[in-house]
Protein backbone atom coordinates (compact mmCIF):
# COMPACT_ATOMS: atom_id res chain seq x y z
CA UNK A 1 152.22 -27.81 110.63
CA UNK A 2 149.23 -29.76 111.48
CA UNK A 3 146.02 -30.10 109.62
CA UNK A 4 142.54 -31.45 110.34
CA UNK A 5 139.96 -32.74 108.11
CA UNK A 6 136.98 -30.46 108.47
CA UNK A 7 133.34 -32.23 107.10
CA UNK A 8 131.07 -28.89 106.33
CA UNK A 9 127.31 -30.31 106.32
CA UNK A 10 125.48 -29.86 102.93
CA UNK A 11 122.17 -29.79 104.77
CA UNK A 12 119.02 -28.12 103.16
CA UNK A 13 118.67 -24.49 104.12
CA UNK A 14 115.72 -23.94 106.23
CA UNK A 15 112.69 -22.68 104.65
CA UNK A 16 112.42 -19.80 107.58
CA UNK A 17 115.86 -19.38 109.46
CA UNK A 18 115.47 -17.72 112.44
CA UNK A 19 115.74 -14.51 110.53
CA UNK A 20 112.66 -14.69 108.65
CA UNK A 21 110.78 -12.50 110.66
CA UNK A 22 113.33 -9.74 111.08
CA UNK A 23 113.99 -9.81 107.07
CA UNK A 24 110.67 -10.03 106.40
CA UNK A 25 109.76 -6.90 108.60
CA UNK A 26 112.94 -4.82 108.38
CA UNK A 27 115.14 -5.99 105.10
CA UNK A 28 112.63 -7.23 102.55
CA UNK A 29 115.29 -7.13 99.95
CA UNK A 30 117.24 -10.11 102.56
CA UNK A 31 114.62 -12.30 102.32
CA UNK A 32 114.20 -11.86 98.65
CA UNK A 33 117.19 -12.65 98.12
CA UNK A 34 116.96 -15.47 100.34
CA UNK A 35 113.99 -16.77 98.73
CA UNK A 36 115.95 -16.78 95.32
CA UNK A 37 118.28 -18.77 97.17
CA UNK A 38 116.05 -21.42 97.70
CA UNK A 39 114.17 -22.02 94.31
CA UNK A 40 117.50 -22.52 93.20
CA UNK A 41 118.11 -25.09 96.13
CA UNK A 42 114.93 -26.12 94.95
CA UNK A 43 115.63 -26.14 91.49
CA UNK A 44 118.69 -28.13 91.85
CA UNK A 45 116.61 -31.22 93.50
CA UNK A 46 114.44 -31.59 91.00
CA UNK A 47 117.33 -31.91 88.33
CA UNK A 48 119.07 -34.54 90.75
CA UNK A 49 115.92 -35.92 91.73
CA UNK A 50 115.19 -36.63 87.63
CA UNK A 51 118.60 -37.81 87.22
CA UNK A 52 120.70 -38.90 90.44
CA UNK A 53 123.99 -38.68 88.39
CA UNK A 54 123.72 -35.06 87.46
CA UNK A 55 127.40 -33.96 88.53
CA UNK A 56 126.51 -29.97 87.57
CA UNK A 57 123.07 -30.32 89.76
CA UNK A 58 124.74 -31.54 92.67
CA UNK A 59 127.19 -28.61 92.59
CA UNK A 60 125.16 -25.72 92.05
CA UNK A 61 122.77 -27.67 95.12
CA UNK A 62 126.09 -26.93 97.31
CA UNK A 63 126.70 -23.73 95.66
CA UNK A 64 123.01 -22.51 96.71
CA UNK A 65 123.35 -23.98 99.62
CA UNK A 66 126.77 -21.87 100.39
CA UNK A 67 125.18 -18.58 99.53
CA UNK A 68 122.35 -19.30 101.37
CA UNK A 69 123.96 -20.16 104.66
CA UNK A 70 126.54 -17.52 103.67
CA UNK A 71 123.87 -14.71 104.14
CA UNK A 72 122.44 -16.29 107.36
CA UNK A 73 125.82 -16.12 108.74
CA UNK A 74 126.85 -13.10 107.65
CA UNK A 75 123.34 -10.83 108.76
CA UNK A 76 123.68 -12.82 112.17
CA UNK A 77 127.34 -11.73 112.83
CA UNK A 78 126.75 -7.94 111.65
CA UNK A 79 127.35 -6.29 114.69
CA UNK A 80 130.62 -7.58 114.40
CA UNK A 81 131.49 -6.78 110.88
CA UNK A 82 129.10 -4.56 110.07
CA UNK A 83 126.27 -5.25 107.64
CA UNK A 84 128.45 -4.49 104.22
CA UNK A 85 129.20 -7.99 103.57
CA UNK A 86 125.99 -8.79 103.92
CA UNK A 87 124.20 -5.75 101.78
CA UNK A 88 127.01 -7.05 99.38
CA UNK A 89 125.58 -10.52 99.35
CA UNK A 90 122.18 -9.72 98.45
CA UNK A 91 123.08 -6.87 95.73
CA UNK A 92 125.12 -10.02 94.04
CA UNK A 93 122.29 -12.30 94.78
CA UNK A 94 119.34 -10.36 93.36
CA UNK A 95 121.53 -8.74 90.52
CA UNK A 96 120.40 -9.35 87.00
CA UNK A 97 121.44 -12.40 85.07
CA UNK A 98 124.14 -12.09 82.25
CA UNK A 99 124.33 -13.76 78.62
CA UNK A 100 121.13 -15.39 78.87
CA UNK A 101 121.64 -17.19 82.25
CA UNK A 102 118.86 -17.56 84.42
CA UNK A 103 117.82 -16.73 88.22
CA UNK A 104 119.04 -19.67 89.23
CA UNK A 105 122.59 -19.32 87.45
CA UNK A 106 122.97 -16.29 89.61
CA UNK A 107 123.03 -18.03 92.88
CA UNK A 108 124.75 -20.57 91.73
CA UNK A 109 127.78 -18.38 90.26
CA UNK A 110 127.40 -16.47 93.55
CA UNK A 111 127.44 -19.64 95.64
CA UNK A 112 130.37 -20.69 93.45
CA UNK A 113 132.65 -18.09 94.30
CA UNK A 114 132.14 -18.31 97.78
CA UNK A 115 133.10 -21.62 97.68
CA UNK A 116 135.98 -21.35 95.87
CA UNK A 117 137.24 -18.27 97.38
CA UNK A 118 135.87 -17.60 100.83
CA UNK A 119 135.30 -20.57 102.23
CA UNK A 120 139.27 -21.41 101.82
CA UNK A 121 140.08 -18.31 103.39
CA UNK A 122 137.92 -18.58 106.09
CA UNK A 123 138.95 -22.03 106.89
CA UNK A 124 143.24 -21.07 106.94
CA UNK A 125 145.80 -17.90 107.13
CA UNK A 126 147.52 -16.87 109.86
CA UNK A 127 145.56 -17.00 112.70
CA UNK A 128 144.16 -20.76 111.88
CA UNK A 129 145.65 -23.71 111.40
CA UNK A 130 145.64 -25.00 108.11
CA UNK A 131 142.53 -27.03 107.38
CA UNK A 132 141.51 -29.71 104.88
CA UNK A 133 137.81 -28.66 104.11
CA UNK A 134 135.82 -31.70 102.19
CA UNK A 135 132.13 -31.49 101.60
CA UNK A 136 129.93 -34.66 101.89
CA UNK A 137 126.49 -34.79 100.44
């Protein structure tokens, strides 16, 4: 069995992917959602950028940042598996936080579990080869 080490980029989500227009016109509800997405990328930043060490602020950063490229990918490659993961997405995204959380604590529980959860499977099973996936800041 052979593995690879995989390095997925934690770069900053664009301010207007090159879906902004199409969301904007067509799925308003998208780009709300994608807009949440970033205040909490946003949000994140300014916790690390007050204090550097902030272990929980640099996670939910990559958690946002997972959700957020998560939708891009998913709305760009609908014609391929439809648009229910994606519809999915944003429901979760702009749903209604729980026991006091915030906005922000939405996307980042949202980002969380595709992190945890879908990222692994995406990266291995039976038609890949196993992969080692680390995330560098």
């Amino acid at each position: 069995m052979t593995t690879v080490d995989v390095e997925i980029s934690a770069s900053p989500l664009p301010q207007f992917p090159a879906l902004h227009e199409e969301w904007r016109i067509y799925r308003p509800t998208y780009l709300s959602a994608y807009n949440l997405v970033l205040d909490a990328e946003h949000h994140a930043n300014e916790q690390l950028e007050a204090d550097p060490s902030n272990r929980e602020a640099t996670q939910n950063r990559t958690f946002a940042r997972v959700a957020g490229y998560f939708l891009i990918e998913l709305f760009s490659r609908r014609t391929i598996l439809s648009e229910t993961p994606c519809a999915s997405l944003v429901k979760q995204l702009v749903s209604l936080p729980r026991d006091g959380g915030t906005v922000h604590d939405v996307v980042f529980q949202v980002g969380k579990w595709h992190f945890d959860y879908l990222l692994p499977m995406c990266t291995s099973g039976p038609f890949h080869n196993p992969l080692w996936v680390s995330v560098s800041l």
